[in-house]
Every structure is written in C-alpha cells, then in structure tokens.
Protein backbone atom coordinates (compact mmCIF):
# COMPACT_ATOMS: atom_id res chain seq x y z
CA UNK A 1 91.41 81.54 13.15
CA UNK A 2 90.50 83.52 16.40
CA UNK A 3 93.77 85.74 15.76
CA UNK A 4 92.34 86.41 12.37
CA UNK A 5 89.04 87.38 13.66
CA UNK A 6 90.07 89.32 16.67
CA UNK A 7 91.07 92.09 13.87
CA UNK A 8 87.31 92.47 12.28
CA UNK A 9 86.85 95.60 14.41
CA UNK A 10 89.18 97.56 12.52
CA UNK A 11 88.12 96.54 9.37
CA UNK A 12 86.20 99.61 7.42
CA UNK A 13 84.00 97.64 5.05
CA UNK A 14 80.99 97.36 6.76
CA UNK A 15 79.83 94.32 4.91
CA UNK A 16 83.41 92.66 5.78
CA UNK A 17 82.69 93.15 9.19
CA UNK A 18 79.28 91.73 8.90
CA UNK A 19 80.63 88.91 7.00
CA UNK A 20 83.28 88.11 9.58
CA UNK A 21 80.96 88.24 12.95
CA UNK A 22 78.77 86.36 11.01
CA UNK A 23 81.39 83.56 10.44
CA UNK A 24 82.84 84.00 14.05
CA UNK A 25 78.84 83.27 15.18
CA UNK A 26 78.82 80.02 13.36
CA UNK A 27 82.59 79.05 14.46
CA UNK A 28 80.89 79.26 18.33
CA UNK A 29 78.89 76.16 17.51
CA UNK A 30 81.10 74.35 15.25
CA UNK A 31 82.26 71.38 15.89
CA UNK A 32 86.16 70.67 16.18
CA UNK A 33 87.48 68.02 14.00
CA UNK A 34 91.14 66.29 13.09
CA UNK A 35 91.89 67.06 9.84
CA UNK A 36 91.70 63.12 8.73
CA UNK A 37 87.96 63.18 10.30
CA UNK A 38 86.58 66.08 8.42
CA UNK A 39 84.30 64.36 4.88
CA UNK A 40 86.16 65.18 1.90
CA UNK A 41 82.77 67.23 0.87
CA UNK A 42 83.19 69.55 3.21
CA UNK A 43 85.33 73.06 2.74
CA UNK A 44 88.15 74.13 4.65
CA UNK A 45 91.58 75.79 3.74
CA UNK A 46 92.76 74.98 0.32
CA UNK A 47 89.55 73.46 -0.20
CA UNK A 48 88.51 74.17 -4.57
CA UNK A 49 85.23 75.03 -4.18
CA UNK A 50 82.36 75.69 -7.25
CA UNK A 51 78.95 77.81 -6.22
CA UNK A 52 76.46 79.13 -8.18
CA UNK A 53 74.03 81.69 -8.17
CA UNK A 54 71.03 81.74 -10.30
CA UNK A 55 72.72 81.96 -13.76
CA UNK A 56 76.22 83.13 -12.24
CA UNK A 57 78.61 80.38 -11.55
CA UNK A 58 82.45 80.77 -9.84
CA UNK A 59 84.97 78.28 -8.71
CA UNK A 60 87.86 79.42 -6.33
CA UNK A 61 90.55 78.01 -3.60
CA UNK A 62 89.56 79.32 -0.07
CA UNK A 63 93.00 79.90 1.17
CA UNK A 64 94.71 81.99 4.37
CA UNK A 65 94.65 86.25 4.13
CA UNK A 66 98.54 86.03 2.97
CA UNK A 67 97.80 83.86 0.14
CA UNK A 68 94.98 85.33 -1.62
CA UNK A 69 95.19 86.34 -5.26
CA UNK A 70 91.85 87.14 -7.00
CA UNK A 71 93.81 86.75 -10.60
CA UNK A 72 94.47 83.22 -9.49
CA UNK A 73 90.71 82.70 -8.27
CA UNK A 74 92.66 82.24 -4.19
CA UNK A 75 89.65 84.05 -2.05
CA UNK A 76 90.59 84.72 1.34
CA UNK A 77 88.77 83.08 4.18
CA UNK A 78 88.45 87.07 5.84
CA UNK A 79 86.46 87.62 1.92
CA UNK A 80 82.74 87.81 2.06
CA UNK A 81 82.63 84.67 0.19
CA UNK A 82 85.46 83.02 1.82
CA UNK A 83 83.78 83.58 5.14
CA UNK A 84 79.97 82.49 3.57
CA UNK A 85 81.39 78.64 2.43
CA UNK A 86 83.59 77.89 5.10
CA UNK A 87 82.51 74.67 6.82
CA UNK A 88 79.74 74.03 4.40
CA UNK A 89 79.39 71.20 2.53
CA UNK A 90 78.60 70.09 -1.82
CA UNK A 91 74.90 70.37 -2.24
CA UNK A 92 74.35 72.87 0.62
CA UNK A 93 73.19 75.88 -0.05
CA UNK A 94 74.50 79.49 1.98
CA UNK A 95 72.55 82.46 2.04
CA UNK A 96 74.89 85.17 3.02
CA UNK A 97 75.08 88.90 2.81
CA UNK A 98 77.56 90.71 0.28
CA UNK A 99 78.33 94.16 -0.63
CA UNK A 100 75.57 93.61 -3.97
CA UNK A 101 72.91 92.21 -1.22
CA UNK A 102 72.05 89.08 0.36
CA UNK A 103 72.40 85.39 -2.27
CA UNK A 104 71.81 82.48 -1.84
CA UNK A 105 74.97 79.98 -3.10
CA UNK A 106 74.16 76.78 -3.80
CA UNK A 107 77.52 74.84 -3.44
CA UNK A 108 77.87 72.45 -6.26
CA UNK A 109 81.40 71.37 -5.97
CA UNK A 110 84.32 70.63 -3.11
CA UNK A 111 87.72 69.68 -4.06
CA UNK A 112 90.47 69.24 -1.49
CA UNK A 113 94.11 70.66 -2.65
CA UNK A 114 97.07 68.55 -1.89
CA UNK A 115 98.65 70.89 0.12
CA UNK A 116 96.74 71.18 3.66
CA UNK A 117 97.30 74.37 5.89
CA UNK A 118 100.10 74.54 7.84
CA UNK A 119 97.94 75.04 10.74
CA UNK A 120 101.06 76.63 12.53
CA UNK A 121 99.96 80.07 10.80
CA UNK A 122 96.87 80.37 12.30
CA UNK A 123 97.65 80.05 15.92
C-alpha cells in the first residue's frame, strides 16, 4: 500500500491526488490487523461493497490498480471512491471529495470475496 501511494505525486488529476493523501492521512492512524481479525463488515481488498448517495445507489469490488475494470464494477483502491471506503465499515457513512464535489456515502452493504489479496503484490 505505501508503494502504491508513494506514486500520488505524479498523478495529474488533482482530485486523485487529493483523494490519495487523503487516504494515506487516515492509513497514519489506522490500526494494523491480521486478516482473520478484521469484522467481516468492514472493507478491504476484494471487499463487494454497496453505497448510496441521496437517490444514487452503486455496488462495486474494491480491488488492486492491476485489476480494475469499471465494465465489471472492479474500482481501484488508487479511485476516488476506492480510496473514500477503504477501512470503513456497513452503516458508516464517508464524506469524501470527488471530481463532481464533496458526498456524503452512506455505506449500506460489505461483502467479502472468496479470493483474499495476495498480499505479496503490495509490498
């Protein structure tokens, strides 16, 4: 994860860097968990998560930069959205800035794929 961050400099999007200082802000004061610890509730990689936004509603798999595919609904974590829900919880709510503005996502839905992350890619 600090690899992938390490490369928000060079991003152009303004609101993708945003997003991703944001995100590696909040990762200062996370706290580290083993994978078995971490509440089923709460999102990670591969995690199927639902939000909703007022009347607008989405669900998508947060998943590594590699394996994104918007066509598929796979948002990558370095996304604006991928970097809003990550470590967040069902029945929080994320206010976040995107390139429309700043929302507020209420998360109404967390789903853990089968497949975890082979944590070997992000190191």
């Amino acid at each position: 994860m600090k690899r992938l961050l390490n490369v928000t400099g060079y991003y152009k999007d303004e609101n993708t860097k945003v997003s991703l200082k944001k995100l590696s802000g909040e990762l200062t004061s996370a706290i580290i968990y083993d994978h078995e610890e971490i509440p089923a509730d709460v999102i990670r990689f591969n995690s199927v998560v639902t939000v909703e936004s007022g009347t607008w509603k989405t669900e998508f798999q947060l998943v590594i930069p590699t394996e994104r595919d918007i066509a598929a609904n796979k948002i990558s974590i370095l996304a604006p959205m991928g970097s809003a829900v990550m470590g967040y919880a069902e029945g929080d709510s994320v206010i976040w800035n995107f390139p429309n503005g700043t929302k507020e996502l209420k998360i109404t839905s967390v789903k853990q794929a089968e497949r975890p992350i082979d944590i070997d890619v992000l190191s």
